[in-house]
Protein backbone atom coordinates (compact mmCIF):
# COMPACT_ATOMS: atom_id res chain seq x y z
CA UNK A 1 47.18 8.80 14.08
CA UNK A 2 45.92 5.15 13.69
CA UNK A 3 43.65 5.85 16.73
CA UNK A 4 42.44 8.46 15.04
CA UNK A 5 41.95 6.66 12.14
CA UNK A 6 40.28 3.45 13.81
CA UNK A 7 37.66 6.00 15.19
CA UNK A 8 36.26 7.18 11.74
CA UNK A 9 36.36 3.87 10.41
CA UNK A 10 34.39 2.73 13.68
CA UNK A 11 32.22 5.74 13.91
CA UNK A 12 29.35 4.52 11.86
CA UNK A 13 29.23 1.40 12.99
CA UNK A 14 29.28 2.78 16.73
CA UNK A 15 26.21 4.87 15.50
CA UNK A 16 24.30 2.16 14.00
CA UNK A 17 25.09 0.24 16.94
CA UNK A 18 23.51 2.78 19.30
CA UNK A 19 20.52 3.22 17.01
CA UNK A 20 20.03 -0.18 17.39
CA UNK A 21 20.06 -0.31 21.33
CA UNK A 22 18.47 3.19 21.40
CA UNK A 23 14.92 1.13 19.01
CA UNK A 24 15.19 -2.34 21.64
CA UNK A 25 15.06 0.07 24.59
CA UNK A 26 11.59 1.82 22.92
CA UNK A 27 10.33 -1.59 22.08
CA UNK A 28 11.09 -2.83 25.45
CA UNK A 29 9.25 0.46 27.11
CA UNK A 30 6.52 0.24 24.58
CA UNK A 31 6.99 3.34 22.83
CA UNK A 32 7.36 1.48 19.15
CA UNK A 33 6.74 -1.92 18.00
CA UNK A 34 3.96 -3.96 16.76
CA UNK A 35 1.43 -6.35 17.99
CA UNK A 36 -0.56 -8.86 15.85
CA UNK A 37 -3.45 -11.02 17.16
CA UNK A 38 -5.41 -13.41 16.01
CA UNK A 39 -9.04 -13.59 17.55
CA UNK A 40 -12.48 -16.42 16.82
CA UNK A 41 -15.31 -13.59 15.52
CA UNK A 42 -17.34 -14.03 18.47
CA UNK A 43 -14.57 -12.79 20.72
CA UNK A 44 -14.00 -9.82 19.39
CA UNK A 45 -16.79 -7.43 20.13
CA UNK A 46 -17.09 -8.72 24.05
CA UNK A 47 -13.63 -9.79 24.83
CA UNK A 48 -10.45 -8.85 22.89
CA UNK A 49 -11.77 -4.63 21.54
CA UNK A 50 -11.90 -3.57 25.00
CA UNK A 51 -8.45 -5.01 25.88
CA UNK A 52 -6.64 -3.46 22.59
CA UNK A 53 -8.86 -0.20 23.57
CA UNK A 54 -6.88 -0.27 26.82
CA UNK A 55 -3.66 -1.20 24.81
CA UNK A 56 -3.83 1.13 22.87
CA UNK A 57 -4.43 4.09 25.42
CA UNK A 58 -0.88 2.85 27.26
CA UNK A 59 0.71 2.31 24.01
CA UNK A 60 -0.12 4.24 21.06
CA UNK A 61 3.08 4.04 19.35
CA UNK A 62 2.39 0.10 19.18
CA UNK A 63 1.62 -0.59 15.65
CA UNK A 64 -1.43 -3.23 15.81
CA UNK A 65 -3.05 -5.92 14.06
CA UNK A 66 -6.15 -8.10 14.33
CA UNK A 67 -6.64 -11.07 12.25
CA UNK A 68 -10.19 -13.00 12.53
CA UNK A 69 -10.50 -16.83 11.38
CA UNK A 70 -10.92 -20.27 13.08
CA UNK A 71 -9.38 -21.99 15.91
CA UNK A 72 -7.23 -23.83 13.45
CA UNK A 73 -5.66 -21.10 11.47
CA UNK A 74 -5.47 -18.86 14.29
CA UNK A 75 -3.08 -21.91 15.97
CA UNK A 76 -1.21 -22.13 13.08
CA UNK A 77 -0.51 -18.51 12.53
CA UNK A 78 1.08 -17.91 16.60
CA UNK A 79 2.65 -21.60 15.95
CA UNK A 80 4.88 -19.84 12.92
CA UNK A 81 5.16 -16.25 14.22
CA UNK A 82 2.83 -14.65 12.00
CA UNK A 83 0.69 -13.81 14.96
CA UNK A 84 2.28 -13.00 18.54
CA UNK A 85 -0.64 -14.38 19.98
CA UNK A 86 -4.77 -15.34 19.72
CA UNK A 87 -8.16 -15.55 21.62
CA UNK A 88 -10.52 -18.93 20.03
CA UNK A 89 -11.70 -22.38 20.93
CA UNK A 90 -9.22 -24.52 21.99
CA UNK A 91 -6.85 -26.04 18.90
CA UNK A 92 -5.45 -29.50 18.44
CA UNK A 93 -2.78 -30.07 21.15
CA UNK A 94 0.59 -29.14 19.71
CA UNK A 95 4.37 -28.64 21.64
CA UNK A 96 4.38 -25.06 20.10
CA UNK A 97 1.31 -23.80 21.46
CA UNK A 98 0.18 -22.80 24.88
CA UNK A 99 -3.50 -22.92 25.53
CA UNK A 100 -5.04 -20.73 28.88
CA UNK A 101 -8.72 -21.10 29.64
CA UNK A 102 -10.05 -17.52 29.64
CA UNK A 103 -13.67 -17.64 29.72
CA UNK A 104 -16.93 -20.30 28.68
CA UNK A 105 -20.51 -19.87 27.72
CA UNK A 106 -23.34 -21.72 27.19
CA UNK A 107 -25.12 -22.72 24.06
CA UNK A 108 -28.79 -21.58 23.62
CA UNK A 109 -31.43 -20.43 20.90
CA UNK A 110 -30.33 -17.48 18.68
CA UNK A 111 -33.00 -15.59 16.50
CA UNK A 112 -35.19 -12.82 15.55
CA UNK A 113 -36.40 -10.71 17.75
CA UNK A 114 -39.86 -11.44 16.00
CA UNK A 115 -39.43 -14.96 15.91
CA UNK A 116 -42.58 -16.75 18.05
CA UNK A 117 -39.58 -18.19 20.70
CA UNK A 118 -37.99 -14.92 21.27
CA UNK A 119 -40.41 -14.06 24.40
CA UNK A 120 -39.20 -17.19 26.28
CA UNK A 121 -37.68 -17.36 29.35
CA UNK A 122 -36.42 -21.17 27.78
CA UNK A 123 -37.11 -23.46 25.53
CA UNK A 124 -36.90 -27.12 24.62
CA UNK A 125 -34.89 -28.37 22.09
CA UNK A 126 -38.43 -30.55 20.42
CA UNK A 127 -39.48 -26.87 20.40
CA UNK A 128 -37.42 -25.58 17.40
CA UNK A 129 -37.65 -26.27 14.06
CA UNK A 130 -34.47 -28.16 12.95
CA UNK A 131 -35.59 -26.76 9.08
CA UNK A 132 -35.05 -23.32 10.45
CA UNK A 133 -31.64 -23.71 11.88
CA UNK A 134 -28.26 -22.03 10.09
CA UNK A 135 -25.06 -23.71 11.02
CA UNK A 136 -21.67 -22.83 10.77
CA UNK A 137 -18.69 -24.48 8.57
CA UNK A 138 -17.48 -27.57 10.05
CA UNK A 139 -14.03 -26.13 9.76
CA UNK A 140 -15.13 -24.03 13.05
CA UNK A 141 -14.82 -25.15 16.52
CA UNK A 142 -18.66 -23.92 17.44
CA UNK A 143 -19.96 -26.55 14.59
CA UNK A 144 -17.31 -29.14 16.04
CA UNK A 145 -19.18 -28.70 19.90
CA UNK A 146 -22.35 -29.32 17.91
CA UNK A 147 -21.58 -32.17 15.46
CA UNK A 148 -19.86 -34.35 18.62
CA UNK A 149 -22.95 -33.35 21.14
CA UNK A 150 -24.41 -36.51 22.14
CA UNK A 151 -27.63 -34.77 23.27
CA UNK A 152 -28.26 -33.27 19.95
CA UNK A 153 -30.34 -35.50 17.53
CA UNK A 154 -28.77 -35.94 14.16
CA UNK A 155 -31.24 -33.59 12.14
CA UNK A 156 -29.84 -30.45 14.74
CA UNK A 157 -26.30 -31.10 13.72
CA UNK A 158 -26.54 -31.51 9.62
CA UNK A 159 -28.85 -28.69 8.38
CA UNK A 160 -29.50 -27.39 5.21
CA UNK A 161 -29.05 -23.47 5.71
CA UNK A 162 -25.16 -22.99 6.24
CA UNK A 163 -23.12 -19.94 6.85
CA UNK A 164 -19.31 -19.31 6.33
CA UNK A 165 -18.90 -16.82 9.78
CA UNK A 166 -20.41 -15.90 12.63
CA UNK A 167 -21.09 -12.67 11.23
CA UNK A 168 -22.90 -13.92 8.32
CA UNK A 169 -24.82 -16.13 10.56
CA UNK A 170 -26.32 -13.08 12.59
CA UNK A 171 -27.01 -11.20 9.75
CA UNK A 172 -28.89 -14.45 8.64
CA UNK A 173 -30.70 -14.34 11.72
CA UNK A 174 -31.77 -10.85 12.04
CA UNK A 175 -33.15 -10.72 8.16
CA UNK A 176 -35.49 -14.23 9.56
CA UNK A 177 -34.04 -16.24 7.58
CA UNK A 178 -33.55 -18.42 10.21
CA UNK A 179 -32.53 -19.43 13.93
CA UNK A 180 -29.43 -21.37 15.56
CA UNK A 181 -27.64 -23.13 18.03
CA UNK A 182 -24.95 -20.66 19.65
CA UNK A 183 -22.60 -19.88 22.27
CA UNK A 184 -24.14 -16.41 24.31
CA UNK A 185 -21.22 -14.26 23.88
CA UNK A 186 -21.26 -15.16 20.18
CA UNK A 187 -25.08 -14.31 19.54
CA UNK A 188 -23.96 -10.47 21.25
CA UNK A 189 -21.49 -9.84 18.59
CA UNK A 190 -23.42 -7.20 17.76
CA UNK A 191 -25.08 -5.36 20.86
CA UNK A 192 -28.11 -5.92 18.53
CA UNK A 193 -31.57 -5.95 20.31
CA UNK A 194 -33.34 -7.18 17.42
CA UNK A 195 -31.13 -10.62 17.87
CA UNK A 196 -32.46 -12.86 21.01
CA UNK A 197 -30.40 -15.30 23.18
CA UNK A 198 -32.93 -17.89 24.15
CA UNK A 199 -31.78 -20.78 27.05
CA UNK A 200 -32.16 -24.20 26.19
CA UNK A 201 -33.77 -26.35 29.00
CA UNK A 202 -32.21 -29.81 27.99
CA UNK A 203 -28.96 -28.79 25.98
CA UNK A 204 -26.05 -28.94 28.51
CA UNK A 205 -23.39 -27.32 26.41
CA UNK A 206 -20.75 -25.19 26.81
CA UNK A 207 -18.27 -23.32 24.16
CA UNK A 208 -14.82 -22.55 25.70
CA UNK A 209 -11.89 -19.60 24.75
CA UNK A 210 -8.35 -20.02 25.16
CA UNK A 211 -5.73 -17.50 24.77
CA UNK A 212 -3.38 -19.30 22.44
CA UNK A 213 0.49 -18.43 23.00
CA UNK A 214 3.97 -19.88 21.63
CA UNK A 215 5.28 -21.89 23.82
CA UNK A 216 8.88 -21.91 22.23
CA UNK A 217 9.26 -18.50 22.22
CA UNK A 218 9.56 -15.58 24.42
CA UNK A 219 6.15 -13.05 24.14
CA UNK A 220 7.32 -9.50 22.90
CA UNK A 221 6.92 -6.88 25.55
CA UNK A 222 3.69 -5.77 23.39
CA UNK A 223 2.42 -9.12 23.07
CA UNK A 224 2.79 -9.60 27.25
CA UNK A 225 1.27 -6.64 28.35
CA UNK A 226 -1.90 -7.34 26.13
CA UNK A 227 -1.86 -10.81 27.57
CA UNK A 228 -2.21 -9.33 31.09
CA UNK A 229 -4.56 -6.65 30.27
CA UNK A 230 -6.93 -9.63 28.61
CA UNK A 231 -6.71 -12.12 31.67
CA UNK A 232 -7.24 -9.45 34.25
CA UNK A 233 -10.61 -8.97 32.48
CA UNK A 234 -11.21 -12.39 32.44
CA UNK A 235 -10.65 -12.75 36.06
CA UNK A 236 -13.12 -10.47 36.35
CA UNK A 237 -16.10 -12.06 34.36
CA UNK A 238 -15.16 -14.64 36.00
CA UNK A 239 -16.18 -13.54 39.01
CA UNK A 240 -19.45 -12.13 37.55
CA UNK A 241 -20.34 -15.11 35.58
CA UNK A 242 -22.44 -18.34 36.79
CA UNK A 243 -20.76 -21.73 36.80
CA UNK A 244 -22.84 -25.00 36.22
């Protein structure tokens, strides 16, 4: 009788207890869950929506989120859990984060398709109009790169046409209202042929992404597998890409 008894009493919690196992063991084989990540603007269209493509095609019972912002935020956000992990320009050093080198590109001449410089194989720097040029908050890492280049005069740094995103800086761009100074992967955001990528001859400059990771805390099974599915690619551009 009181074994009898003990088992009813204990018979929910037994069940709870094996729901509970039963929802780790689909988390751990992927088949629920979520996954939130944090990615720079300019990463996403080239970089991190043909990873969570793939994801996604392995996992779809992975819930998934992706958050765009600055380096700085982004940091923050995987520093306090809030994101499981994030693709941007490297962050202030700090014990809770883990920075990985994924991929770099070079800073050249973004503009119009129409614009007089579009049709060059490279320009010089004496060559654009410093008037013309849209930069980016200072809160973002691709302003930082400029503001601290010591080959940039002073008038290519502080303009007076500003932009919040990189997003509003191509559309900028593409209606003429002006040209800037930006990383190559950035100025493809948007597969748009009416936006050029010109080389700079004498700007040796180089905008870097790190895959930004807790480094006090385990990844979630999600979070790793989307880690490995983003480096393999990167391995692989870097193979295709030139290195100075």
């Amino acid at each position: 009788m009181l074994g009898l008894a003990f088992l009813r009493e204990t018979a929910p919690l037994l069940a709870g207890l094996d729901d509970a196992v039963e929802k780790l063991c689909d988390q751990a084989r992927l088949r629920t869950g979520q996954l939130a990540i944090g990615a720079a603007p300019s990463a996403i269209s080239r970089r991190v929506a043909p990873a969570l493509a793939r994801f996604r095609q392995l996992n779809p019972g992975i819930a998934c989120q992706l958050h765009d912002d600055v380096a700085e935020a982004l940091a923050d956000m995987v520093s306090d859990g809030r994101l499981d992990l994030a693709i941007a320009g490297r962050a202030r050093s700090s014990p809770d984060l883990r920075q990985t080198k994924i991929e770099r590109d070079r800073f050249g001449l973004v503009c119009a398709a129409a614009h007089k410089l579009a049709g060059r194989a490279q320009v010089r720097l004496q060559e654009i109009d410093p008037a013309s040029l849209i930069s980016l908050s200072a809160a973002t890492g691709t302003q930082q790169l400029l503001l601290h280049c010591p080959q940039l005069p002073e008038a290519y740094r502080q303009t007076t046409l500003l932009a919040h995103s990189t997003i509003a800086q191509l559309c900028m761009i593409r209606a003429g209202v002006g040209v800037s100074l930006m990383p190559q992967n950035a100025a493809s955001l948007f597969e748009d042929r009416s936006i050029r990528f010109v080389p700079i001859e004498d700007l040796e400059l180089w905008r870097t992404l790190y895959l930004l990771e807790p480094a006090l805390r385990l990844p979630s099974p999600a979070a790793a597998q989307f880690a490995a599915l983003l480096l393999q690619d990167s391995g692989a551009a870097d193979r295709q890409a030139p290195h100075p």
